[in-house]
C-alpha atoms as a PDB file:
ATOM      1  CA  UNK A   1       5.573  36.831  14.550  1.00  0.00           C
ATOM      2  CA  UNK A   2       7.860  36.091  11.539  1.00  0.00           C
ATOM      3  CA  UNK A   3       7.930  38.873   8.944  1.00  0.00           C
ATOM      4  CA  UNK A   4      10.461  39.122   5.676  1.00  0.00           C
ATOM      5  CA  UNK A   5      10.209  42.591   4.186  1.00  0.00           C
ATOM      6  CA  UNK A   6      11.807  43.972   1.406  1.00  0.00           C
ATOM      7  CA  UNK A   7      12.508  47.912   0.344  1.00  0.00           C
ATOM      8  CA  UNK A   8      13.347  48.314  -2.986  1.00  0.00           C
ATOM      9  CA  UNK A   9      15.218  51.791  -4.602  1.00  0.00           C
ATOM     10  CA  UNK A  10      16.673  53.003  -7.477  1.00  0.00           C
ATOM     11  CA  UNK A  11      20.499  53.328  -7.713  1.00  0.00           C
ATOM     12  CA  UNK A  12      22.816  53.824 -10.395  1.00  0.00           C
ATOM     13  CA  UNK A  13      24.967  50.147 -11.009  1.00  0.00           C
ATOM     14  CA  UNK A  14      22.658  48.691  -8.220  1.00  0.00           C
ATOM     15  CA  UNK A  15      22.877  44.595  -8.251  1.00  0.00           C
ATOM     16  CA  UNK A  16      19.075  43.615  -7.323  1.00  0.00           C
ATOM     17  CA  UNK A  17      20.266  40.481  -5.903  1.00  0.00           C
ATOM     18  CA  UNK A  18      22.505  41.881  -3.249  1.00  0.00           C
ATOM     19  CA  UNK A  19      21.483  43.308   0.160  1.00  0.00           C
ATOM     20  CA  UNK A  20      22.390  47.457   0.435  1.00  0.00           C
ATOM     21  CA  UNK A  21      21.319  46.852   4.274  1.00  0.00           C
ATOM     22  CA  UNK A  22      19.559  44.549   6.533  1.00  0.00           C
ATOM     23  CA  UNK A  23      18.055  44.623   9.704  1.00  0.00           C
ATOM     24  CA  UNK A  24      17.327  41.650  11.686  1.00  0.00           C
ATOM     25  CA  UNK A  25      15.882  41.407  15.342  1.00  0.00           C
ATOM     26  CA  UNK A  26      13.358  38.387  16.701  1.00  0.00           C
ATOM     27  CA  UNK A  27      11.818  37.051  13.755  1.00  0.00           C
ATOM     28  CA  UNK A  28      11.437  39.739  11.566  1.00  0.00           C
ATOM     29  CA  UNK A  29      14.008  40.931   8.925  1.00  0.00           C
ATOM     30  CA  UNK A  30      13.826  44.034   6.847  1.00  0.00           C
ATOM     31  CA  UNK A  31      16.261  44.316   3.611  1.00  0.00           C
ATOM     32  CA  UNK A  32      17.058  47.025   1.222  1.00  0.00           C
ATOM     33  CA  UNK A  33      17.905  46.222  -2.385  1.00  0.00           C
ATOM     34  CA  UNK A  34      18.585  49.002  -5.158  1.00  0.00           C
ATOM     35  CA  UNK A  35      18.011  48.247  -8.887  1.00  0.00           C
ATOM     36  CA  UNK A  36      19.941  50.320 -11.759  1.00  0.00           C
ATOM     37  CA  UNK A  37      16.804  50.992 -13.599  1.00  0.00           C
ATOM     38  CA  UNK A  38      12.774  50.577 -12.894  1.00  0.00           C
ATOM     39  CA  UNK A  39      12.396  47.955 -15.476  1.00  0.00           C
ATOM     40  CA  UNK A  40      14.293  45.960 -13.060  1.00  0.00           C
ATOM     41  CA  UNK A  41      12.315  46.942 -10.067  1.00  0.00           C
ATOM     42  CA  UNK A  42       9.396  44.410 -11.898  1.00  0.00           C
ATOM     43  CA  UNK A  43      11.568  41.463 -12.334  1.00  0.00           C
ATOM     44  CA  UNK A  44      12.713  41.700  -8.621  1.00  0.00           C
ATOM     45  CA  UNK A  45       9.298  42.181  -6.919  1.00  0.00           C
ATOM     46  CA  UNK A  46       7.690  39.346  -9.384  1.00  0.00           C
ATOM     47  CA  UNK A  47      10.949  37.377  -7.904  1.00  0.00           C
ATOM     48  CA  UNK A  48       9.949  38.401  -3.838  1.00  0.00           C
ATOM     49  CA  UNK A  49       6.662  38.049  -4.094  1.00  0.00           C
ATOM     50  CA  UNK A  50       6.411  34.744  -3.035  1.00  0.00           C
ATOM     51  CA  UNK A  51       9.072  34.606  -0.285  1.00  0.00           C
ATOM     52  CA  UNK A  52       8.193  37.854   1.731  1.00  0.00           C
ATOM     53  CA  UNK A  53       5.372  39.386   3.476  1.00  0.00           C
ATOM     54  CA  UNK A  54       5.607  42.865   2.822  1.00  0.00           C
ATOM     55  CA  UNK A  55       7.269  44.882  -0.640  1.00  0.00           C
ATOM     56  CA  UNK A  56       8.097  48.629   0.003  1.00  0.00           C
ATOM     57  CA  UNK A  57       8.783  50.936  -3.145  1.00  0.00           C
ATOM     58  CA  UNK A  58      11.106  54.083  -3.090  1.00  0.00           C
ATOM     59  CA  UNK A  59       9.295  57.125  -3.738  1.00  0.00           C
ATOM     60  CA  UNK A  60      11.272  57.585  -6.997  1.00  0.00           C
ATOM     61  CA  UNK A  61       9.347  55.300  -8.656  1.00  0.00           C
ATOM     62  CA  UNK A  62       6.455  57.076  -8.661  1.00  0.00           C
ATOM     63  CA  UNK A  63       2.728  55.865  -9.462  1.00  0.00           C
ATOM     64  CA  UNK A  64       3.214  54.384 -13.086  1.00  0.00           C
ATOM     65  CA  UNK A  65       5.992  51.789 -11.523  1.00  0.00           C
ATOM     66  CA  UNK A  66       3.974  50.941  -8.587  1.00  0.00           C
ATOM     67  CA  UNK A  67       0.599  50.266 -11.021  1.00  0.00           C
ATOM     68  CA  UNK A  68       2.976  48.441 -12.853  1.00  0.00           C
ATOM     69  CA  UNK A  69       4.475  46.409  -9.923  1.00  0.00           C
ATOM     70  CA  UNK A  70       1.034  45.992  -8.603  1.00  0.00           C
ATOM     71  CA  UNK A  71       0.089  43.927 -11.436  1.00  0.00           C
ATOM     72  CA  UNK A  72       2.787  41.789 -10.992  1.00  0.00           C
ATOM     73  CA  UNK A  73       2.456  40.685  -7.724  1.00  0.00           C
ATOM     74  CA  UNK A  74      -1.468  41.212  -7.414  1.00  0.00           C
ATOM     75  CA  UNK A  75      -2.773  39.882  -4.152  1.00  0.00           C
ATOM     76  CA  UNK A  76       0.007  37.489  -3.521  1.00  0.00           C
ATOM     77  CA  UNK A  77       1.960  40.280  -1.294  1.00  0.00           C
ATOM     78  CA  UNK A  78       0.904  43.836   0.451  1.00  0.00           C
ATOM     79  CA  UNK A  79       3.213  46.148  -2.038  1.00  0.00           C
ATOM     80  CA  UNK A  80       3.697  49.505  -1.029  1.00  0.00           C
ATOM     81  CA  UNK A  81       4.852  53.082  -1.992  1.00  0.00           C
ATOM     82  CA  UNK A  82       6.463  56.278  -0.326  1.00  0.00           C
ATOM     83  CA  UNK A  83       4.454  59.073  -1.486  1.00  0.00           C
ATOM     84  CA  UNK A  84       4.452  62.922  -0.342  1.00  0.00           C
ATOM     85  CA  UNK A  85       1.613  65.066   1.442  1.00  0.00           C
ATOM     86  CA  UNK A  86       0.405  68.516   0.274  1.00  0.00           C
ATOM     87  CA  UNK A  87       3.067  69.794   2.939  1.00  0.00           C
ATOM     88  CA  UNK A  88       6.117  68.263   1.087  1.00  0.00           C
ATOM     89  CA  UNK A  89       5.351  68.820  -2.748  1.00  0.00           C
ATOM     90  CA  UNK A  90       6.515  71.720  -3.531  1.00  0.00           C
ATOM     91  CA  UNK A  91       9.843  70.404  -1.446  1.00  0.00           C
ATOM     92  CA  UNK A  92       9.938  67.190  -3.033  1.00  0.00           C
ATOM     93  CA  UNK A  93       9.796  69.000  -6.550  1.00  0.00           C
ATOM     94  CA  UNK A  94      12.847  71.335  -5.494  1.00  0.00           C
ATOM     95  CA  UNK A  95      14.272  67.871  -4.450  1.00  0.00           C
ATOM     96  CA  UNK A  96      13.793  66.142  -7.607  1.00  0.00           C
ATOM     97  CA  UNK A  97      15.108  69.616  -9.860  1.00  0.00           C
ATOM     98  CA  UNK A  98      18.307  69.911  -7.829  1.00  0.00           C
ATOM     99  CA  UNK A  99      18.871  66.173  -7.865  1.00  0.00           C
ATOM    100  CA  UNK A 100      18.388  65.901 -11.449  1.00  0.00           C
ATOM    101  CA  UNK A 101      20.683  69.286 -11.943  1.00  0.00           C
ATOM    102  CA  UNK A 102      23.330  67.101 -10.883  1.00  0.00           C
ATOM    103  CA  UNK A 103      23.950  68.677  -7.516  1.00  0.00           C
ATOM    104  CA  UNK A 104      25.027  66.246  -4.561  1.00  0.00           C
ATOM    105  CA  UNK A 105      22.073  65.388  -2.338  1.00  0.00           C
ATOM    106  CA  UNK A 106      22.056  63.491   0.948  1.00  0.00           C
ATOM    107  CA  UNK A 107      18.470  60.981   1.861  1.00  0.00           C
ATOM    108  CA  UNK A 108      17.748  59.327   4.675  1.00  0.00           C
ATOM    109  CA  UNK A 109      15.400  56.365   4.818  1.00  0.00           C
ATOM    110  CA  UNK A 110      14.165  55.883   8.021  1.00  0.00           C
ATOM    111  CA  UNK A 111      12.908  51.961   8.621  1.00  0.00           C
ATOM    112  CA  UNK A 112      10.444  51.028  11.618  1.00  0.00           C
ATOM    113  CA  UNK A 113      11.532  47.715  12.690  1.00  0.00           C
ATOM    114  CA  UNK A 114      10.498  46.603  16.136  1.00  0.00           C
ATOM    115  CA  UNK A 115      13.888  46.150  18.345  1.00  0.00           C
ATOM    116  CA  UNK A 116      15.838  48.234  15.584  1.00  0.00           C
ATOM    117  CA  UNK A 117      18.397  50.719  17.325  1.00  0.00           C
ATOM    118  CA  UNK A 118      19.139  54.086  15.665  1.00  0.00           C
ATOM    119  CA  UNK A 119      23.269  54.171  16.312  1.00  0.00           C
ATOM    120  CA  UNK A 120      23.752  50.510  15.531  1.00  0.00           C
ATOM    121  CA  UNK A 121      21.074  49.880  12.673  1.00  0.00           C
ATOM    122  CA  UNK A 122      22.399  52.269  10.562  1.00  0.00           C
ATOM    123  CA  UNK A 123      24.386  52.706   7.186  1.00  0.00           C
ATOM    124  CA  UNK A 124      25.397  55.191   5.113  1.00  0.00           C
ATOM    125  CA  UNK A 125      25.728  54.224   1.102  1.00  0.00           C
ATOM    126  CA  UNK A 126      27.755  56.541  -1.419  1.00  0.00           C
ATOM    127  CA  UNK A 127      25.631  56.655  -4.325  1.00  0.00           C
ATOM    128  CA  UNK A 128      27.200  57.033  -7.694  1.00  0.00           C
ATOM    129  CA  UNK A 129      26.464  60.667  -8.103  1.00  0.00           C
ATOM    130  CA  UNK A 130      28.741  61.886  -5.046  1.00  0.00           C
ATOM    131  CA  UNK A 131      25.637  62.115  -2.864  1.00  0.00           C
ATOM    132  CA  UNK A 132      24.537  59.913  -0.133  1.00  0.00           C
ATOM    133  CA  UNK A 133      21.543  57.624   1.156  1.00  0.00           C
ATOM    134  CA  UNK A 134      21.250  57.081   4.790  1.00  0.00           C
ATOM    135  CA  UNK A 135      19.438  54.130   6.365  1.00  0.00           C
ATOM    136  CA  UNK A 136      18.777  53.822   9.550  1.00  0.00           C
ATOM    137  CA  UNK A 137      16.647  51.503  11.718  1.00  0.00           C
ATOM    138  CA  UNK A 138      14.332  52.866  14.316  1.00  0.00           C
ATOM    139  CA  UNK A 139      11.858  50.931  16.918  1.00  0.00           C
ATOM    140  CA  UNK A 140       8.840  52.781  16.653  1.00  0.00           C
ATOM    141  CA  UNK A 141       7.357  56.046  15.268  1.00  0.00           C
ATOM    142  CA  UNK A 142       8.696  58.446  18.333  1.00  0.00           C
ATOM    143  CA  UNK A 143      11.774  57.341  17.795  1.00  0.00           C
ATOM    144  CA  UNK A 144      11.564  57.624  13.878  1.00  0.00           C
ATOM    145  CA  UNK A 145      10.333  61.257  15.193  1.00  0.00           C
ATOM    146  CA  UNK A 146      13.657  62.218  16.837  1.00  0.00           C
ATOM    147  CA  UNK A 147      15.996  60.791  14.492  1.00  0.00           C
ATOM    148  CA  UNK A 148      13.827  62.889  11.728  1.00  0.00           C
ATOM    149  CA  UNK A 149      14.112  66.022  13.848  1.00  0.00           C
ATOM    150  CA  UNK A 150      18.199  65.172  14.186  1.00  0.00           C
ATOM    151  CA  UNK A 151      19.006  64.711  10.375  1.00  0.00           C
ATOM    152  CA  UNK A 152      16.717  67.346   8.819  1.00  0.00           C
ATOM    153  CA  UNK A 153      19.129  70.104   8.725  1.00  0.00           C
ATOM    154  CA  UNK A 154      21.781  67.443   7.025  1.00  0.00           C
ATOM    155  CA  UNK A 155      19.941  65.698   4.338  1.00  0.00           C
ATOM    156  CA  UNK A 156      17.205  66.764   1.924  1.00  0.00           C
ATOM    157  CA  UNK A 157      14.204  64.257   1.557  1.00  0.00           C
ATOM    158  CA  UNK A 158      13.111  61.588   4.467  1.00  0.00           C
ATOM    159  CA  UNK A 159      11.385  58.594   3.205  1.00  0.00           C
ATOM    160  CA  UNK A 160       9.492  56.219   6.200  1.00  0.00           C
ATOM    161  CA  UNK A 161       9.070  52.912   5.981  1.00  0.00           C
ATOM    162  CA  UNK A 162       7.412  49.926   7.583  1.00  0.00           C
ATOM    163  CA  UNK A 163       4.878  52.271   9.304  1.00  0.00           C
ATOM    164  CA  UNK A 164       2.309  52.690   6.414  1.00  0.00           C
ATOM    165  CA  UNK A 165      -0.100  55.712   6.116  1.00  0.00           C
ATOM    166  CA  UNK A 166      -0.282  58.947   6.949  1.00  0.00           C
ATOM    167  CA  UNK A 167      -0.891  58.554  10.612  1.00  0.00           C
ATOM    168  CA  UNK A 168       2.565  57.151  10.531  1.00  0.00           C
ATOM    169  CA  UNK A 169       4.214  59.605   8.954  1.00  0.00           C
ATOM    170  CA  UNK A 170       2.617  63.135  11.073  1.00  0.00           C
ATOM    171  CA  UNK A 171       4.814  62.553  14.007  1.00  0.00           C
ATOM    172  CA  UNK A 172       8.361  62.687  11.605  1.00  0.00           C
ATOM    173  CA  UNK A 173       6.365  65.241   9.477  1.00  0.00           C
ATOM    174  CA  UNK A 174       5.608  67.766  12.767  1.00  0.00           C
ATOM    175  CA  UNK A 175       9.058  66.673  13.737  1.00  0.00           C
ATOM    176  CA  UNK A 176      10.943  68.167  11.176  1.00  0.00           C
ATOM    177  CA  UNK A 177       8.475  71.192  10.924  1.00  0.00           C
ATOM    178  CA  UNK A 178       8.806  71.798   7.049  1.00  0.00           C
ATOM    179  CA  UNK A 179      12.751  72.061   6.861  1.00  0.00           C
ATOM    180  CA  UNK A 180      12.258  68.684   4.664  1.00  0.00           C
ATOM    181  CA  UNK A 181       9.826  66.638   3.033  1.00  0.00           C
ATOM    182  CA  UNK A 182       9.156  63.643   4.044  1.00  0.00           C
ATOM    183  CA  UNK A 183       7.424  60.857   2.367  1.00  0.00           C
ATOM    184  CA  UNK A 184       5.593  57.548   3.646  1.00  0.00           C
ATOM    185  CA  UNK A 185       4.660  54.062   2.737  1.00  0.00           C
ATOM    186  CA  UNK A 186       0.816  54.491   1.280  1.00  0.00           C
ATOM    187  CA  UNK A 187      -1.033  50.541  -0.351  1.00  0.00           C
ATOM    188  CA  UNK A 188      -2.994  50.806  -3.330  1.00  0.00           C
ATOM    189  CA  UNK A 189      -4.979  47.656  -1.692  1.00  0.00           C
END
């Protein structure tokens, strides 16, 4: 089966038309695209949402931008969110007060693609504050589980994607056993 899926972040000087990482195996293909602002995040999923089959928002954007991005695309395109369980909030906050502190944080989005390999789909982008976001491919959800397990003493927030829902996310959740928070992919629709 064909499938064109797009993950779209927030990133300080971020061009929305270019391509942070993509992963491509069979028919499928899953990109990553940043845009400098939110505002921007609506002009690039009202220009997807006709030519893919799946929109995935960055936790940072938080409910308001997803309403707002849902009424853009309406029922043209599934658009979902990463949001955080009761067992991450209070680590997600402490996330979100350090990061906007100014200290140097390291991410890692982890992206369930079928045929994705952990060592070879996998990049590392230097974000603009000094800190870094890690994306890396994985097959399935065990071995989203291991790679979670791996990183969670090196970065500080874990966002999944492509595996939607909270049964998705409890294997990398009991993975990394509270030393991070992680967040998943939930669909208002």
């Amino acid at each position: 089966m064909t499938e064109n899926r797009v993950i779209i972040l927030e990133q300080a000087g971020a061009d929305p038309q270019t391509d942070l990482f993509t992963i491509e195996h069979g028919d499928a293909r899953t990109s990553v695209r940043a845009v400098a602002e939110p505002a921007q995040m609506l002009d690039l999923v009202s220009d997807l949402a006709e030519g893919v089959d799946r929109l995935e928002l960055c936790g940072a954007f938080g409910a308001v931008w997803h309403a707002r991005a849902r009424e853009i695309v309406g029922d043209r395109v599934p658009l979902g969110a990463v949001y955080y369980g009761f067992e991450s909030l209070a680590d997600v906050a402490a996330y979100k007060a350090r990061f906007e502190a100014g200290e140097v944080l390291a991410d890692a989005f982890l992206i369930v693609h079928e045929g994705a390999g952990p060592q070879v789909d996998r990049v590392t982008a230097e974000r603009a504050d000094g800190g870094t976001t890690t994306f890396i491919g994985v097959p399935d959800l065990a071995a989203a589980a291991e790679v979670a397990a791996k990183m969670a003493g090196e970065v500080q927030l874990i966002e999944l994607y492509g595996a939607p829902g909270p049964e998705s996310a409890e294997p990398v959740i009991e993975a990394v056993a509270g030393a991070v928070p992680v967040g998943f992919s939930a669909y208002s629709r």
